[in-house]
C-alpha atoms as a PDB file:
ATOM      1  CA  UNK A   1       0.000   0.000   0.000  1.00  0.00           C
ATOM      2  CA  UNK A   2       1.190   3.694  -1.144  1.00  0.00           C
ATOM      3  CA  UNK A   3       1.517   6.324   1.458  1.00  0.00           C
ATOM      4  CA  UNK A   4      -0.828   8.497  -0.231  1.00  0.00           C
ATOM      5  CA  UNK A   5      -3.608   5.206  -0.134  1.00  0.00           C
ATOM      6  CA  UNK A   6      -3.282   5.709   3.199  1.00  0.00           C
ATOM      7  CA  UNK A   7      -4.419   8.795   2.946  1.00  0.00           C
ATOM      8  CA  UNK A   8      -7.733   8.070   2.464  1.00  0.00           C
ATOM      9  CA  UNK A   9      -8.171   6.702   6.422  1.00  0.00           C
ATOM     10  CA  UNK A  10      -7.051  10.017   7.490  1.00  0.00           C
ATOM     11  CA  UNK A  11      -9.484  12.492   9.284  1.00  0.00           C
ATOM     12  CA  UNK A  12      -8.279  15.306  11.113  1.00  0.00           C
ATOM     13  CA  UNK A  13     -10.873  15.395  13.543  1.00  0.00           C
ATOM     14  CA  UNK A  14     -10.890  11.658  14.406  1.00  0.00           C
ATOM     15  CA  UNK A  15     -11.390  11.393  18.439  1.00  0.00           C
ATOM     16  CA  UNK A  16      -7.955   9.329  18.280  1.00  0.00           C
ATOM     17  CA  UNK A  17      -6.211  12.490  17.186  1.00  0.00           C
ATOM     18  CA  UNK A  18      -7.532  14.556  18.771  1.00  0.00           C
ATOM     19  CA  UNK A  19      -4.825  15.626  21.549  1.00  0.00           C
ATOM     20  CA  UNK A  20      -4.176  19.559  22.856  1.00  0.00           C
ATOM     21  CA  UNK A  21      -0.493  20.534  21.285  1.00  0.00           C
ATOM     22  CA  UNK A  22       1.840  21.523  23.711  1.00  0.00           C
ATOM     23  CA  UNK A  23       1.382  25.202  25.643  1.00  0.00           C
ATOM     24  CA  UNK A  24       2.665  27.843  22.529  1.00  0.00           C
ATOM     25  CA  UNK A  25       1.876  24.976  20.185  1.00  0.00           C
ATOM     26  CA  UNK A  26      -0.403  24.709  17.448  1.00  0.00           C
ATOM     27  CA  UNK A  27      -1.238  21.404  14.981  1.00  0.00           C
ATOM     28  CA  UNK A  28      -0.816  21.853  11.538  1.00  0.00           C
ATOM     29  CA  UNK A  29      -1.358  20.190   8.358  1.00  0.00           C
ATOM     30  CA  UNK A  30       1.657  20.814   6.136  1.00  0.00           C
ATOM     31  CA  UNK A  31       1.486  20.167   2.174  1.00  0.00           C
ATOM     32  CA  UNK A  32       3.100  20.923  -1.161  1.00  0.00           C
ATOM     33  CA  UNK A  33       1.900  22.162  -4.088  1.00  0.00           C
ATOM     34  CA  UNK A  34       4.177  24.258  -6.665  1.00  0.00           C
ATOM     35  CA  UNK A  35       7.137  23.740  -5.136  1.00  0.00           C
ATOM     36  CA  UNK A  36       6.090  25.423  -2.013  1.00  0.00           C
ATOM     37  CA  UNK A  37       5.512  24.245   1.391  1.00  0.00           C
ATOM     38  CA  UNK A  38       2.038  25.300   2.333  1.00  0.00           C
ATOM     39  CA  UNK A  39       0.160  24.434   6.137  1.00  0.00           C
ATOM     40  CA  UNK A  40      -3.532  25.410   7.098  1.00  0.00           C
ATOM     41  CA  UNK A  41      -4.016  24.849  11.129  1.00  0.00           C
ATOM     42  CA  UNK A  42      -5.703  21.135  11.423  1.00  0.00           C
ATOM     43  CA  UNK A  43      -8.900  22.875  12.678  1.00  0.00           C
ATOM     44  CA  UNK A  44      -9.419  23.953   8.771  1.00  0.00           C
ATOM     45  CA  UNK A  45      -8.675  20.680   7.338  1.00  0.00           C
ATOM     46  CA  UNK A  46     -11.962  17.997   7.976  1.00  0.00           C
ATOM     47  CA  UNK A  47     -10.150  15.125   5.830  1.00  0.00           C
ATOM     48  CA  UNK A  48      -7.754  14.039   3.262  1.00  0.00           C
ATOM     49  CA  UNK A  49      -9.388  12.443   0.280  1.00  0.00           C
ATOM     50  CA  UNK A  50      -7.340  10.967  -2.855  1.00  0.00           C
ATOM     51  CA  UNK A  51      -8.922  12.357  -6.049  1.00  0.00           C
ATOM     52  CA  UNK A  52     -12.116  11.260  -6.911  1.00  0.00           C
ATOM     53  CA  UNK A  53     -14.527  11.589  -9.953  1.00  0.00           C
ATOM     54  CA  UNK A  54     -15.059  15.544 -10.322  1.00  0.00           C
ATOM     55  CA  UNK A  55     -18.766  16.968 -11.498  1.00  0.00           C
ATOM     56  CA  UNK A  56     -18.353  19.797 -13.968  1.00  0.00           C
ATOM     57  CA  UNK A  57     -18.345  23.678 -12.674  1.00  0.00           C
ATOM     58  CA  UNK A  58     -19.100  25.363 -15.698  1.00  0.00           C
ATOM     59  CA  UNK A  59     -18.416  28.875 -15.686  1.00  0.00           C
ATOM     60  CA  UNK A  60     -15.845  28.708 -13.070  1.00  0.00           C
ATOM     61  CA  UNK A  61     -11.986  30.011 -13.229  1.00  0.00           C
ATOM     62  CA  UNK A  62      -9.584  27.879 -14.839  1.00  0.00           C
ATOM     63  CA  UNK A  63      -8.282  26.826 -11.291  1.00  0.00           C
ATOM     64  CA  UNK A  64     -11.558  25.397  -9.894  1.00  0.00           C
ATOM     65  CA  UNK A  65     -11.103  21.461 -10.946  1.00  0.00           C
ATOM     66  CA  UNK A  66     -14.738  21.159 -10.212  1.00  0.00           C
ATOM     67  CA  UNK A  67     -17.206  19.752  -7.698  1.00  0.00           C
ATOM     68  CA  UNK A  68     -16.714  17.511  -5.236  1.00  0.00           C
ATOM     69  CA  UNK A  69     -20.267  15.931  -4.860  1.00  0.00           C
ATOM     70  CA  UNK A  70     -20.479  14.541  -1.023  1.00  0.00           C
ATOM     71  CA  UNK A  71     -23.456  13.344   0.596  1.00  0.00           C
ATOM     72  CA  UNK A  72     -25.487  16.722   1.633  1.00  0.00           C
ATOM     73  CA  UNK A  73     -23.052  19.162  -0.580  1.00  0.00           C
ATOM     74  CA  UNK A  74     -21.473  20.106  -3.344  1.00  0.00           C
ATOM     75  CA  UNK A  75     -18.142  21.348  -2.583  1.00  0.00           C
ATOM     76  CA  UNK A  76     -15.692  23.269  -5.456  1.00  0.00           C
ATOM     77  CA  UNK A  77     -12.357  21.998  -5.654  1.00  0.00           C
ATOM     78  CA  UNK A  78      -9.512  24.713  -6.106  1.00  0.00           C
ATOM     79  CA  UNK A  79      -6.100  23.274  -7.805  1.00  0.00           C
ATOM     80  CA  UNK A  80      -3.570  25.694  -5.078  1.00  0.00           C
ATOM     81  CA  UNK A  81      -0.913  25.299  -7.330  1.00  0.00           C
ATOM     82  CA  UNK A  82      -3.390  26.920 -10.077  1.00  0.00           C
ATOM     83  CA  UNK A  83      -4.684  29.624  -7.734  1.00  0.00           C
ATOM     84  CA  UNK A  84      -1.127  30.392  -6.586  1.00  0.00           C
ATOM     85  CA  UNK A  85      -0.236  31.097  -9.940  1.00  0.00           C
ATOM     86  CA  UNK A  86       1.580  28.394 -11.495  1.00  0.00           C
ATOM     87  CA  UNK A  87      -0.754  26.378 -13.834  1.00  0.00           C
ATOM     88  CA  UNK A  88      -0.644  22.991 -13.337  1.00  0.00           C
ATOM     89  CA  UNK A  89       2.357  20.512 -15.051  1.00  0.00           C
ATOM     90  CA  UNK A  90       1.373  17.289 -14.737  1.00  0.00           C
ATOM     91  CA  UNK A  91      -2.571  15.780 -14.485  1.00  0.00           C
ATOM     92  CA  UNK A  92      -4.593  14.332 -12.180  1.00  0.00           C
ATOM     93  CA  UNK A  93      -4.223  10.715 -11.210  1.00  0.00           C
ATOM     94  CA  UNK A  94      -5.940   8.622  -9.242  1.00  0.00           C
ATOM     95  CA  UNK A  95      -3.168   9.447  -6.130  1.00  0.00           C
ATOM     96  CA  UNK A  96      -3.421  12.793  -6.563  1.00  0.00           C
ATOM     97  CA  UNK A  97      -4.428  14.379  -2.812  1.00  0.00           C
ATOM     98  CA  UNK A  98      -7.340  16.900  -1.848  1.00  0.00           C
ATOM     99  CA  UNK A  99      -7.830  18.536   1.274  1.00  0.00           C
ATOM    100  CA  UNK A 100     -11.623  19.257   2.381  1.00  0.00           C
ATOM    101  CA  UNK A 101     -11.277  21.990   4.195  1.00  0.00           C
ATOM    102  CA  UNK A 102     -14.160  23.880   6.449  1.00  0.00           C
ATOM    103  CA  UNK A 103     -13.879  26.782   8.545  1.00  0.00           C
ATOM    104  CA  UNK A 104     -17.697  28.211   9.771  1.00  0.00           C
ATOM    105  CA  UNK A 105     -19.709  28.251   7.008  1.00  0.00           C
ATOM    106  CA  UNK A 106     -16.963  28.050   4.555  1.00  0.00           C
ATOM    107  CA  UNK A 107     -15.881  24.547   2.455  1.00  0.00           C
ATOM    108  CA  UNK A 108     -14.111  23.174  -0.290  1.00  0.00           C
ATOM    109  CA  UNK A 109     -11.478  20.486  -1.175  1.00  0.00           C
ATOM    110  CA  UNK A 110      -7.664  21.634  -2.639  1.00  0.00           C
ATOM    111  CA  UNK A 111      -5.836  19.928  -4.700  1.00  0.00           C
ATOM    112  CA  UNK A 112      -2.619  20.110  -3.499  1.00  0.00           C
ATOM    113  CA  UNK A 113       0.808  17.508  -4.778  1.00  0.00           C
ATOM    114  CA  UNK A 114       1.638  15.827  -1.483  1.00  0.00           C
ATOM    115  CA  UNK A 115       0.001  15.907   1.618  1.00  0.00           C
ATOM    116  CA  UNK A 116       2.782  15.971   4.374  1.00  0.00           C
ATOM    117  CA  UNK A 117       0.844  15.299   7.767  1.00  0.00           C
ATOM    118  CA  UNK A 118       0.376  17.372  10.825  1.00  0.00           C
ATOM    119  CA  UNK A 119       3.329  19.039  12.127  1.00  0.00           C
ATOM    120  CA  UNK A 120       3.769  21.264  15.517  1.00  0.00           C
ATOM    121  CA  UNK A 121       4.188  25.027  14.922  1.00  0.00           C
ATOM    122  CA  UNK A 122       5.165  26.846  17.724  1.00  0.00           C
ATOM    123  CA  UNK A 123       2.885  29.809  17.909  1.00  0.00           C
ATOM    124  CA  UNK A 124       5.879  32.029  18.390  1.00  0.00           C
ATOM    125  CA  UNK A 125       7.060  31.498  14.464  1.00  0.00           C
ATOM    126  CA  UNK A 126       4.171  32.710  13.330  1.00  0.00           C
ATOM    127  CA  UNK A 127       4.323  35.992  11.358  1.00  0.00           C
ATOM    128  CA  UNK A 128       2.451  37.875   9.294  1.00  0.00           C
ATOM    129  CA  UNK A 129       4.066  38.493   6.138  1.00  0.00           C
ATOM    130  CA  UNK A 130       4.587  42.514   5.971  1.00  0.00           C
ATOM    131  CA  UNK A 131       3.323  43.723   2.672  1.00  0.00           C
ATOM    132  CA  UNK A 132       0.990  46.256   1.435  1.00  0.00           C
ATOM    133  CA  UNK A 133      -2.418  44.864   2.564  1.00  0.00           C
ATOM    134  CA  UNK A 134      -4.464  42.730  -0.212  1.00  0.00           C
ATOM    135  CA  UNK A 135      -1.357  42.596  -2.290  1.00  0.00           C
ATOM    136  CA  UNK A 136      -1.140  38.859  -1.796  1.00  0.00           C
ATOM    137  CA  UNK A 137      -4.483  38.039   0.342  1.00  0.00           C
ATOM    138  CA  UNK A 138      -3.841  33.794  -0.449  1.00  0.00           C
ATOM    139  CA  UNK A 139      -1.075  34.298   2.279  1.00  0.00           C
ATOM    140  CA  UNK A 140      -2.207  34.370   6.028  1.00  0.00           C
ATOM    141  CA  UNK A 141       1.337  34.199   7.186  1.00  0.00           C
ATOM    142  CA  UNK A 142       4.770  32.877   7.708  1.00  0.00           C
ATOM    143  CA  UNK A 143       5.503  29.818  10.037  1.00  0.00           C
ATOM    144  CA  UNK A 144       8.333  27.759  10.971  1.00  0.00           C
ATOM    145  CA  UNK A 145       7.927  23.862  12.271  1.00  0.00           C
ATOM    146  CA  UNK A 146      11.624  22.449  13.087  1.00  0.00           C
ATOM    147  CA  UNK A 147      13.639  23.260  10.245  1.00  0.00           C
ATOM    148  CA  UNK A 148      10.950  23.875   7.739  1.00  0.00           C
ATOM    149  CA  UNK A 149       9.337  27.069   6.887  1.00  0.00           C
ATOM    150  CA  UNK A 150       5.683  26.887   5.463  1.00  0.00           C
ATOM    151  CA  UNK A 151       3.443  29.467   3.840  1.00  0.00           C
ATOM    152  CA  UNK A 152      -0.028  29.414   6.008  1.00  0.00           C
ATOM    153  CA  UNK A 153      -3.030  30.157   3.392  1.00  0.00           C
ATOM    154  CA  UNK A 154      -6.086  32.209   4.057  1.00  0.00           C
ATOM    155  CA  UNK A 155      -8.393  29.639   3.175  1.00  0.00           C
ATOM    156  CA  UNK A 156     -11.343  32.316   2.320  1.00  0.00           C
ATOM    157  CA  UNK A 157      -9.197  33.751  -0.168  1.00  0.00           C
ATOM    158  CA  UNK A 158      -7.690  29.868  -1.629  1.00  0.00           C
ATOM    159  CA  UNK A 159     -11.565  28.869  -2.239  1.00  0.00           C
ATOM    160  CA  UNK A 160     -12.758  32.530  -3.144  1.00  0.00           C
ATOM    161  CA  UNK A 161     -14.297  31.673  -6.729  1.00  0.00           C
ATOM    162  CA  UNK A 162     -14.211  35.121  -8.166  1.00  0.00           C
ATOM    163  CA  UNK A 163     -11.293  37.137  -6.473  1.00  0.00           C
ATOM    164  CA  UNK A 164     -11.298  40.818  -5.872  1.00  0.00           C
ATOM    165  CA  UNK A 165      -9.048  41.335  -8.438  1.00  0.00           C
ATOM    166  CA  UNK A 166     -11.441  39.917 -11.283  1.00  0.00           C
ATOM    167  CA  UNK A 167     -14.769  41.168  -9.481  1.00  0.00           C
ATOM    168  CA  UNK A 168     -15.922  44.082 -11.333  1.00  0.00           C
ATOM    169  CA  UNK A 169     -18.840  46.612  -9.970  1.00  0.00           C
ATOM    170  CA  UNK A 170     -21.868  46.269 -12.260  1.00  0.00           C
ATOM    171  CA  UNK A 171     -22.710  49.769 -13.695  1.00  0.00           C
ATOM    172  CA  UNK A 172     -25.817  50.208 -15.527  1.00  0.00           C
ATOM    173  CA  UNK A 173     -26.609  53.403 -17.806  1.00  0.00           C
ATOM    174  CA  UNK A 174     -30.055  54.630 -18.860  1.00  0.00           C
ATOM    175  CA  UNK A 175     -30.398  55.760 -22.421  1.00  0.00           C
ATOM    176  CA  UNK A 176     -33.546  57.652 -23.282  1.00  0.00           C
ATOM    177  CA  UNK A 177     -35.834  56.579 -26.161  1.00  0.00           C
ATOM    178  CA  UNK A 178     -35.812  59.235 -28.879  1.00  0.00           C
ATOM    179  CA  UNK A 179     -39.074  59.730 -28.419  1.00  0.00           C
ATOM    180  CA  UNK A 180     -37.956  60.465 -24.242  1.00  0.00           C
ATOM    181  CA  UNK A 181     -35.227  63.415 -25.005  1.00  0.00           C
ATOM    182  CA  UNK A 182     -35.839  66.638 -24.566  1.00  0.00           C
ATOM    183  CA  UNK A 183     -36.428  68.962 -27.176  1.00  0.00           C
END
């Protein structure tokens, strides 16, 4: 059996993992996608799934894979790699990990490259990365867990469907009838 089959037992709130971190601790689960090191705190992530069959999204953004169908909801599925800005390289397989993610009323799956497993952060490496505000909203902060640094993702902005960026006011213009001008 593949570590990523394994995968598919995983659930982060499972009574047998849940355990309180360490005073200044907090859980994490770390990932890859791009080439990056990414980490949402385990209270975000509800399971690990290995790719299933996708329903169509039509008029979604290139990065939304589509639809994860569960029973009760419909959740979109975000390629991170995609919404980060680097399209995609190599396809989807069958191994190929998602991440359902919830956090209040908010859910969706991402598809991410490799799912690394929880890992302790102490709450003390976590920074906020100091840049004009909005200029990069997919980045909550900056964290450190042993040697490894890992990007923490707002996950709002990593499932937004339409960003700010492409959201346009709609402005609407009334143009008298020839017969309504004045003369």
């Amino acid at each position: 059996m593949t570590e990523s089959h394994k995968l598919t037992t995983y659930q982060a709130r499972s009574p047998g993992l849940a355990h309180k971190p360490p005073l200044g601790q907090l859980q994490a689960m770390a990932f890859e996608a791009a080439g990056v090191t990414w980490c949402l705190p385990l209270d975000e992530v509800d399971r690990v799934l290995l790719l299933p069959a996708l329903d169509p999204f039509p008029g979604a953004p290139p990065w939304v894979a589509g639809l994860l169908v569960l029973p009760g909801e419909a959740l979109p599925v975000v390629d991170l790699a995609w919404r980060s800005g680097h399209r995609p390289e190599e396809p989807y397989t069958l191994d190929t990990p998602l991440l359902v993610c919830r956090r209040a009323t908010l859910a969706g799956a991402l598809v991410v490259d490799r799912v690394l497993g929880v890992v302790p952060v102490d709450a003390l490496e976590v920074a906020d990365i100091r840049m004009p505000r909005n200029a990069y909203p997919l980045y909550r902060a900056a964290a450190r867990s042993g040697d490894r640094s890992l990007l923490m993702i707002e996950l709002a902005e990593a499932l937004r469907i339409v960003p700010e960026e492409t959201a346009h006011p709609v402005e609407a213009y009334w143009i008298p009838a020839a017969e309504d001008s004045p003369r």
